[in-house]
C-alpha atoms as a PDB file:
ATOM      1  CA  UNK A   1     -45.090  49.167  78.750  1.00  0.00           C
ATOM      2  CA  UNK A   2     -47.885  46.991  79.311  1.00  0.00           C
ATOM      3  CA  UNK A   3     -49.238  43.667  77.505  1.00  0.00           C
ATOM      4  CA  UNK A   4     -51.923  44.859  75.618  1.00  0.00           C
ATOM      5  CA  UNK A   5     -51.141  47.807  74.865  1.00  0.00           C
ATOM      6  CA  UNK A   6     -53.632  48.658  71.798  1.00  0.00           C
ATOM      7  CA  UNK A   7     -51.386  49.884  69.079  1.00  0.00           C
ATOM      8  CA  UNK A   8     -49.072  47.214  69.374  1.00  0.00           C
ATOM      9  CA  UNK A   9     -51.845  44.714  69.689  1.00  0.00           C
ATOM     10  CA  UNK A  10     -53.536  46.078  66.543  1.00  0.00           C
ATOM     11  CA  UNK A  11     -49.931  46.279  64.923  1.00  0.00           C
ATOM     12  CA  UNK A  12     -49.874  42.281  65.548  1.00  0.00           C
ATOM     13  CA  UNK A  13     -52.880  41.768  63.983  1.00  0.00           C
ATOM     14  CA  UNK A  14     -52.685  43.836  61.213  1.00  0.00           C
ATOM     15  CA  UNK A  15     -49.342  42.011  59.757  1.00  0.00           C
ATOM     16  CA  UNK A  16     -51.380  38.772  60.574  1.00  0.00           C
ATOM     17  CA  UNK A  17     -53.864  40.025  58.362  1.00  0.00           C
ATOM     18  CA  UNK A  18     -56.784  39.723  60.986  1.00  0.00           C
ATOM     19  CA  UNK A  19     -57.496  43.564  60.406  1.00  0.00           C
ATOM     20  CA  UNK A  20     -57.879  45.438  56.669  1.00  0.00           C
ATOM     21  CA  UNK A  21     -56.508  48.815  58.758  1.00  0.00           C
ATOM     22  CA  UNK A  22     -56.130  50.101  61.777  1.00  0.00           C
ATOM     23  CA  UNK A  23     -57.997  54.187  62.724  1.00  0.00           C
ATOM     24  CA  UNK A  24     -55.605  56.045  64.695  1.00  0.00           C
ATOM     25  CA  UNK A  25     -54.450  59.520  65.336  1.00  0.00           C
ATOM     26  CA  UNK A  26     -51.351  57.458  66.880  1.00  0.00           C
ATOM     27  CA  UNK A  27     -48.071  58.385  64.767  1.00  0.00           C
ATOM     28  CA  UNK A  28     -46.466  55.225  66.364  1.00  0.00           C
ATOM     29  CA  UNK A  29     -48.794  52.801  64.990  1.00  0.00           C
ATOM     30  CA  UNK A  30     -46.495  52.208  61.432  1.00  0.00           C
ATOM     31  CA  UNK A  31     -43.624  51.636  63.489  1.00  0.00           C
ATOM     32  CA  UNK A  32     -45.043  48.830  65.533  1.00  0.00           C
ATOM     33  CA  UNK A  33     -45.529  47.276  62.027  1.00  0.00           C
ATOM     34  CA  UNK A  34     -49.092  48.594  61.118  1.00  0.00           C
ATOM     35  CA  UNK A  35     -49.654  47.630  57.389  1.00  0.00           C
ATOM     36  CA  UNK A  36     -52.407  50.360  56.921  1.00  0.00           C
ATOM     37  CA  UNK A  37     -53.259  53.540  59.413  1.00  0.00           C
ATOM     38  CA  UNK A  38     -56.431  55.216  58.514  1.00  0.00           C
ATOM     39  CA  UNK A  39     -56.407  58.677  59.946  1.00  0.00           C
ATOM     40  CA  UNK A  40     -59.742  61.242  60.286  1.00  0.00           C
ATOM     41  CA  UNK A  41     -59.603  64.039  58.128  1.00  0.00           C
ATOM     42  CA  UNK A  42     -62.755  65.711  59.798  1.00  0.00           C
ATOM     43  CA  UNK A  43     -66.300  65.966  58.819  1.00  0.00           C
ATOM     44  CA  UNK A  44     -66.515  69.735  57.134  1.00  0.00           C
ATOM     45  CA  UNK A  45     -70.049  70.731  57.286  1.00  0.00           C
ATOM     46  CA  UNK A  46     -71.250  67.304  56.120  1.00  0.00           C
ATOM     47  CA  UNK A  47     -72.286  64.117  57.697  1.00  0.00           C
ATOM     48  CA  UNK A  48     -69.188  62.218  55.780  1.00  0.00           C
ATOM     49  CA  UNK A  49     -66.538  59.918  57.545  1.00  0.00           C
ATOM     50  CA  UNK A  50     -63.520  61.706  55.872  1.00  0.00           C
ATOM     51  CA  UNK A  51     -60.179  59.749  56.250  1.00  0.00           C
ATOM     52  CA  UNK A  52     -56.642  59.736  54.748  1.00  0.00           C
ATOM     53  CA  UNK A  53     -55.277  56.077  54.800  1.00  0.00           C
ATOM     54  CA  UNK A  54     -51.229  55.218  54.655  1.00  0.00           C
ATOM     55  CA  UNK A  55     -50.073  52.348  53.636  1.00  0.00           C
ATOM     56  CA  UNK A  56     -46.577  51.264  55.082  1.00  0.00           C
ATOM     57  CA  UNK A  57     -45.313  49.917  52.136  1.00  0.00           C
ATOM     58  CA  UNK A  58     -46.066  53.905  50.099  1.00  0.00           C
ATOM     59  CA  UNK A  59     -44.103  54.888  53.349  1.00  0.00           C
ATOM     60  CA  UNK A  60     -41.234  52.891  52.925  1.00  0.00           C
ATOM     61  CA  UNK A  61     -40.989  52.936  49.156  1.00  0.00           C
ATOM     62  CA  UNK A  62     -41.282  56.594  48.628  1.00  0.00           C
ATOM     63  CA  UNK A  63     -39.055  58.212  46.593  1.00  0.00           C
ATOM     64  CA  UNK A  64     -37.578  61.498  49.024  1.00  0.00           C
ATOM     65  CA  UNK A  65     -38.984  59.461  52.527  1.00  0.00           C
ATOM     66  CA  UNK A  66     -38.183  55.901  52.083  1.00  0.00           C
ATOM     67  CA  UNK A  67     -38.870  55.032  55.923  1.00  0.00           C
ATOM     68  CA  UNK A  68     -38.977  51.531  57.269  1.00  0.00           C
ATOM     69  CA  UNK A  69     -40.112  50.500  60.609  1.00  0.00           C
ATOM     70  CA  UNK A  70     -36.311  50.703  61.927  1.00  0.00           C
ATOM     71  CA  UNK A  71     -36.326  54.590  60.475  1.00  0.00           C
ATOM     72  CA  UNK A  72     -39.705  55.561  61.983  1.00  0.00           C
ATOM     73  CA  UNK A  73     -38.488  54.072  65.299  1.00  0.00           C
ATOM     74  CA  UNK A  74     -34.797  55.595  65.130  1.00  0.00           C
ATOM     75  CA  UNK A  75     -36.911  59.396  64.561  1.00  0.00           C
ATOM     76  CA  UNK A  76     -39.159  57.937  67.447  1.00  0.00           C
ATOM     77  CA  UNK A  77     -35.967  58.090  69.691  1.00  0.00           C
ATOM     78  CA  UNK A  78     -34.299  60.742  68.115  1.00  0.00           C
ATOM     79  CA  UNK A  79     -37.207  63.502  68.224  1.00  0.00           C
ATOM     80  CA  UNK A  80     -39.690  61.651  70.782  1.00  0.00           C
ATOM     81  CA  UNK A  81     -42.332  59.053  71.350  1.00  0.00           C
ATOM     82  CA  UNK A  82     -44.590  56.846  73.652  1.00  0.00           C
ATOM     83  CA  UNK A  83     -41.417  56.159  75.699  1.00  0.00           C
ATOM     84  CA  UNK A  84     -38.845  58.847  75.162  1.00  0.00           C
ATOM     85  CA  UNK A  85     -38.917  62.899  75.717  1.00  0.00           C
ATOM     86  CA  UNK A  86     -36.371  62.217  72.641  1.00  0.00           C
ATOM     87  CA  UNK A  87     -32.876  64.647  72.434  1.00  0.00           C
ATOM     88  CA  UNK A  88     -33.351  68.044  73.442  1.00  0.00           C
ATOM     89  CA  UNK A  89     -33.721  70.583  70.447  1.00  0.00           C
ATOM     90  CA  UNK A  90     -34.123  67.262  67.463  1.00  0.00           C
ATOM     91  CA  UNK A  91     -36.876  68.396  65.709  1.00  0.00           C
ATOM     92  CA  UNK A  92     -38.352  65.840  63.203  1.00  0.00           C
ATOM     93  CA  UNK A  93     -36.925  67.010  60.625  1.00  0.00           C
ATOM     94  CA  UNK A  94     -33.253  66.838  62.172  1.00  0.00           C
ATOM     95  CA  UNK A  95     -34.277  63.487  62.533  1.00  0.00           C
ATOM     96  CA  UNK A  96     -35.707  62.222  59.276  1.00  0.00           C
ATOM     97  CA  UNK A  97     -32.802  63.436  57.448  1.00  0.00           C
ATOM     98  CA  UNK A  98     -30.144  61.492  60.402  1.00  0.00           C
ATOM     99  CA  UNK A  99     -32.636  58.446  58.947  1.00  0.00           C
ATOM    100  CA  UNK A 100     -32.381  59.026  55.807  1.00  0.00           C
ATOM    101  CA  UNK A 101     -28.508  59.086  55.915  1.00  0.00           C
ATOM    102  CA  UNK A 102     -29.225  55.311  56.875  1.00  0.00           C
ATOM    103  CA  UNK A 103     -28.387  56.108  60.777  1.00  0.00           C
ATOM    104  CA  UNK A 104     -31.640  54.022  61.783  1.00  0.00           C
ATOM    105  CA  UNK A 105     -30.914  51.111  59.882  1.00  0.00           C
ATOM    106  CA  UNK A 106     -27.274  50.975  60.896  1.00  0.00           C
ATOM    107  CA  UNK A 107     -28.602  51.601  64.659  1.00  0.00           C
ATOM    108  CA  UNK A 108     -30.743  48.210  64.649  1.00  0.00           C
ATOM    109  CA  UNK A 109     -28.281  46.044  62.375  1.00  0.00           C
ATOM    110  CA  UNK A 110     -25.170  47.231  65.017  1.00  0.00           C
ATOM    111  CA  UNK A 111     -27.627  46.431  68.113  1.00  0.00           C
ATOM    112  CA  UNK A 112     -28.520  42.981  66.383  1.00  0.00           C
ATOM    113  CA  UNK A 113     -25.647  41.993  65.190  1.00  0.00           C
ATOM    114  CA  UNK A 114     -23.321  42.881  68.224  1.00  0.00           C
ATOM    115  CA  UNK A 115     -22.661  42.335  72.471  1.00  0.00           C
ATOM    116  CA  UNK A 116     -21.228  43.352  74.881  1.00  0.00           C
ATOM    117  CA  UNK A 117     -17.724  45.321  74.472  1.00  0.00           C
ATOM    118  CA  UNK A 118     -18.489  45.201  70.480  1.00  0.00           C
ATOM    119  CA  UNK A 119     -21.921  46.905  71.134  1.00  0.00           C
ATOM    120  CA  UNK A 120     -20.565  49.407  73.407  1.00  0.00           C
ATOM    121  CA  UNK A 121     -17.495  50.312  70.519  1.00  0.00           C
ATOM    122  CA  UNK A 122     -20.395  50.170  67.808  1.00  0.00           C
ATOM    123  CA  UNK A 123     -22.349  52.609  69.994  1.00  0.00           C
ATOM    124  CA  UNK A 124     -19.287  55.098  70.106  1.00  0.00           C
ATOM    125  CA  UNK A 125     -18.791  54.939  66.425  1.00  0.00           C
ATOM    126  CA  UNK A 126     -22.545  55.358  65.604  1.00  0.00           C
ATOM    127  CA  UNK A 127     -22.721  58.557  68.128  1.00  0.00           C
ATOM    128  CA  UNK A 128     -19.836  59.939  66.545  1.00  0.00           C
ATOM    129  CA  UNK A 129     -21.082  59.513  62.886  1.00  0.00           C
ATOM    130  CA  UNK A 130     -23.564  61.368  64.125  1.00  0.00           C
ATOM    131  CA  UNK A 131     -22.432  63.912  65.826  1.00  0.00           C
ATOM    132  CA  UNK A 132     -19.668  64.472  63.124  1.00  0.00           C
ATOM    133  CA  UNK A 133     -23.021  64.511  60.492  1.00  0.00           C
ATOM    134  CA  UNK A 134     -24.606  67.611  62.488  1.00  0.00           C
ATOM    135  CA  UNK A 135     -21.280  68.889  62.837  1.00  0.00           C
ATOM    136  CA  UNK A 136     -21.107  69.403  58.990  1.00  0.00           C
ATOM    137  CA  UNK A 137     -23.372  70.656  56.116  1.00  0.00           C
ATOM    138  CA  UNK A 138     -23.695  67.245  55.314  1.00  0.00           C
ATOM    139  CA  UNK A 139     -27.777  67.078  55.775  1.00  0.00           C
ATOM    140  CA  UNK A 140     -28.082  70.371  54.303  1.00  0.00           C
ATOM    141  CA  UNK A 141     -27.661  72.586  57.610  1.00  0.00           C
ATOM    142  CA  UNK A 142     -25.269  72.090  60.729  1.00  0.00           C
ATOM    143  CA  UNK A 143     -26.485  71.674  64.246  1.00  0.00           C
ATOM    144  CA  UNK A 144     -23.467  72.015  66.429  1.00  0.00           C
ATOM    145  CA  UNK A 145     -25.692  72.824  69.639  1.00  0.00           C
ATOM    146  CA  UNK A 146     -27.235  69.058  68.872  1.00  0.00           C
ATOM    147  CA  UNK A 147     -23.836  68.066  68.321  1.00  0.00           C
ATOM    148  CA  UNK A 148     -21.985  69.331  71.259  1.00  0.00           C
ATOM    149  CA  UNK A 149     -25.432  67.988  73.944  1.00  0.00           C
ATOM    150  CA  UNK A 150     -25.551  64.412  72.308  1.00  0.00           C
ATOM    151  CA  UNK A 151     -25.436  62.449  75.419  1.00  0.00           C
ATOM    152  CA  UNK A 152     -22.904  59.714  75.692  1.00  0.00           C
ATOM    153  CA  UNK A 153     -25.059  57.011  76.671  1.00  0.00           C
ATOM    154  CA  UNK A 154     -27.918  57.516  73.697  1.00  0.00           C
ATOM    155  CA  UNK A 155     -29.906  55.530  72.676  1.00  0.00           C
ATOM    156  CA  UNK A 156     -31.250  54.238  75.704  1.00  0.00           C
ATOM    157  CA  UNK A 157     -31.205  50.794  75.225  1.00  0.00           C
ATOM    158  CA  UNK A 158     -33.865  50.006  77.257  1.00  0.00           C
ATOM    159  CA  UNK A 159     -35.994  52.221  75.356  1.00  0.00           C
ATOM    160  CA  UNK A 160     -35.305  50.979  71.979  1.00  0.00           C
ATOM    161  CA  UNK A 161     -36.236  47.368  72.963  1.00  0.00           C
ATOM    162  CA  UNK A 162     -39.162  48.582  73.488  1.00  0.00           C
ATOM    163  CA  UNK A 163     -39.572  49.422  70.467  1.00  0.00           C
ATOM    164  CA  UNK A 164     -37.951  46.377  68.719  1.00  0.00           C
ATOM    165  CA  UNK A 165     -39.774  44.105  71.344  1.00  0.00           C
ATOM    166  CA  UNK A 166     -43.200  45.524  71.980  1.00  0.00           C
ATOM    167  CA  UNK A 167     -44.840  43.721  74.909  1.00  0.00           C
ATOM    168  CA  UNK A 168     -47.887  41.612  73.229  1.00  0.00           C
ATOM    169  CA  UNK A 169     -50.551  38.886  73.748  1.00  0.00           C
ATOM    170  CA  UNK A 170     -49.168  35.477  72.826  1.00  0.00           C
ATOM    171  CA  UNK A 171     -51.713  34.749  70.266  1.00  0.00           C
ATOM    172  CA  UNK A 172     -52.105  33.534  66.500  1.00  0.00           C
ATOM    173  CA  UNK A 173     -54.198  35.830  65.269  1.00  0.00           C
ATOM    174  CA  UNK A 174     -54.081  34.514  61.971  1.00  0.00           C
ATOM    175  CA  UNK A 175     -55.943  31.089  63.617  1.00  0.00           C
ATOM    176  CA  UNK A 176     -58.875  33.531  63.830  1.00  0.00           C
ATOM    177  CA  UNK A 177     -61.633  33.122  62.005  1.00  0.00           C
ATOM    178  CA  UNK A 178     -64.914  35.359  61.346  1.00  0.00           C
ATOM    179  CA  UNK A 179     -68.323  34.555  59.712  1.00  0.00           C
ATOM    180  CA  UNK A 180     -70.924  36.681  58.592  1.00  0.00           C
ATOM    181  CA  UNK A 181     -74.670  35.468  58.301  1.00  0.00           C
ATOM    182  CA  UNK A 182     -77.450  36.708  57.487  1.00  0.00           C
ATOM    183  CA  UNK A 183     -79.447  39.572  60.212  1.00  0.00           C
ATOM    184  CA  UNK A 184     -82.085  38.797  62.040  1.00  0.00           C
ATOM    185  CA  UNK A 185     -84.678  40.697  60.596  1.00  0.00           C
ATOM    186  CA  UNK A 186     -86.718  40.493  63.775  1.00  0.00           C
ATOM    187  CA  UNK A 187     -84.861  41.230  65.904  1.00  0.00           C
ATOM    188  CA  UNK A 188     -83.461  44.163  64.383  1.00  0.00           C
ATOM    189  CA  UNK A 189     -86.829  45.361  64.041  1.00  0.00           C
ATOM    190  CA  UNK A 190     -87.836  44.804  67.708  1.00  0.00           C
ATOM    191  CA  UNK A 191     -84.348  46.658  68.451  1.00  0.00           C
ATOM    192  CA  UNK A 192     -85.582  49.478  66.444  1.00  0.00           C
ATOM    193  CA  UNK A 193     -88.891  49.522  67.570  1.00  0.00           C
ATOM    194  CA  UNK A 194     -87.541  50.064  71.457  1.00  0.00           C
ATOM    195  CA  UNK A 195     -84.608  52.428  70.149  1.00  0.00           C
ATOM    196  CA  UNK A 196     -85.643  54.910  67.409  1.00  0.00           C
END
């Protein structure tokens, strides 16, 4: 991952309040921390901008989805993203309902709150909730195959820090500051002159 990269750049500076929203087709924008996506609905046989916006806090207080950034990234993992294929055969919804079980959350708190030989144990338990939770009817449907292919070494660590840890500019984007004056009328006219 490089520094710079836009969506976590415009991530930053959307929960520094330098942007109003950020216009993506991206899906991993929100989990960077985007506050608001804006998304293009298409222009159907008009010259209108159509757009659908989503606000992360909608996203995270909704009633049935209720995903925070650590869900979006756990599904990210889970069923693919910018830096994982994902687990063979996890479709999103597999996923989504493994986050809404709280499987996401738990993932981050373990991996923050734990090193070394306590990691790797918290690991094993967290794979085998898991794995005992596709096993069962518990989300609704079983998915042994899932169950019997989870690797033994998922998550990739590596991967999920870069998630957690997106490379980024060291700025202060909230130290920014914009003005607005007043055109200049001539030389938008000259402009237009030349242009149109």
């Amino acid at each position: 991952q490089a520094v710079g990269e836009a969506e976590v750049e415009l991530a930053s500076m959307s929960k520094a309040g330098t942007l109003d929203l950020v216009l993506t087709e991206d899906s991993d924008s929100m989990l960077f921390g985007t506050l608001l996506v804006a998304r293009e609905c298409g222009k159907e046989h008009s010259q209108n901008f159509n757009m659908t916006l989503y606000y992360s806090i909608n996203v995270e207080t909704h009633p049935v989805l209720g995903f925070t950034p650590e869900d979006l990234i756990f599904i990210a993992i889970m069923s693919g993203g910018d830096y994982s294929k994902g687990l063979v055969g996890c479709r999103i919804q597999i996923s989504s309902q493994l986050a809404q079980a709280g499987f996401g959350r738990r993932l981050i708190k373990g991996i923050h709150d734990s090193t070394g030989a306590l990691r790797d144990q918290f690991l094993h338990e967290w794979c085998r909730d898991i794995c005992s939770t596709l096993w069962t009817n518990s989300l609704g449907s079983c998915h042994p195959h899932l169950a019997n292919n989870f690797p033994d070494d998922f998550p990739d660590l590596n991967v999920l820090n870069l998630y957690l840890h997106p490379a980024c500019l060291e700025q202060s984007f909230a130290a920014l500051t914009f003005s607005c004056s007043e055109p200049q009328a001539v030389d938008l006219t000259c402009f237009a002159a030349v242009n149109f």
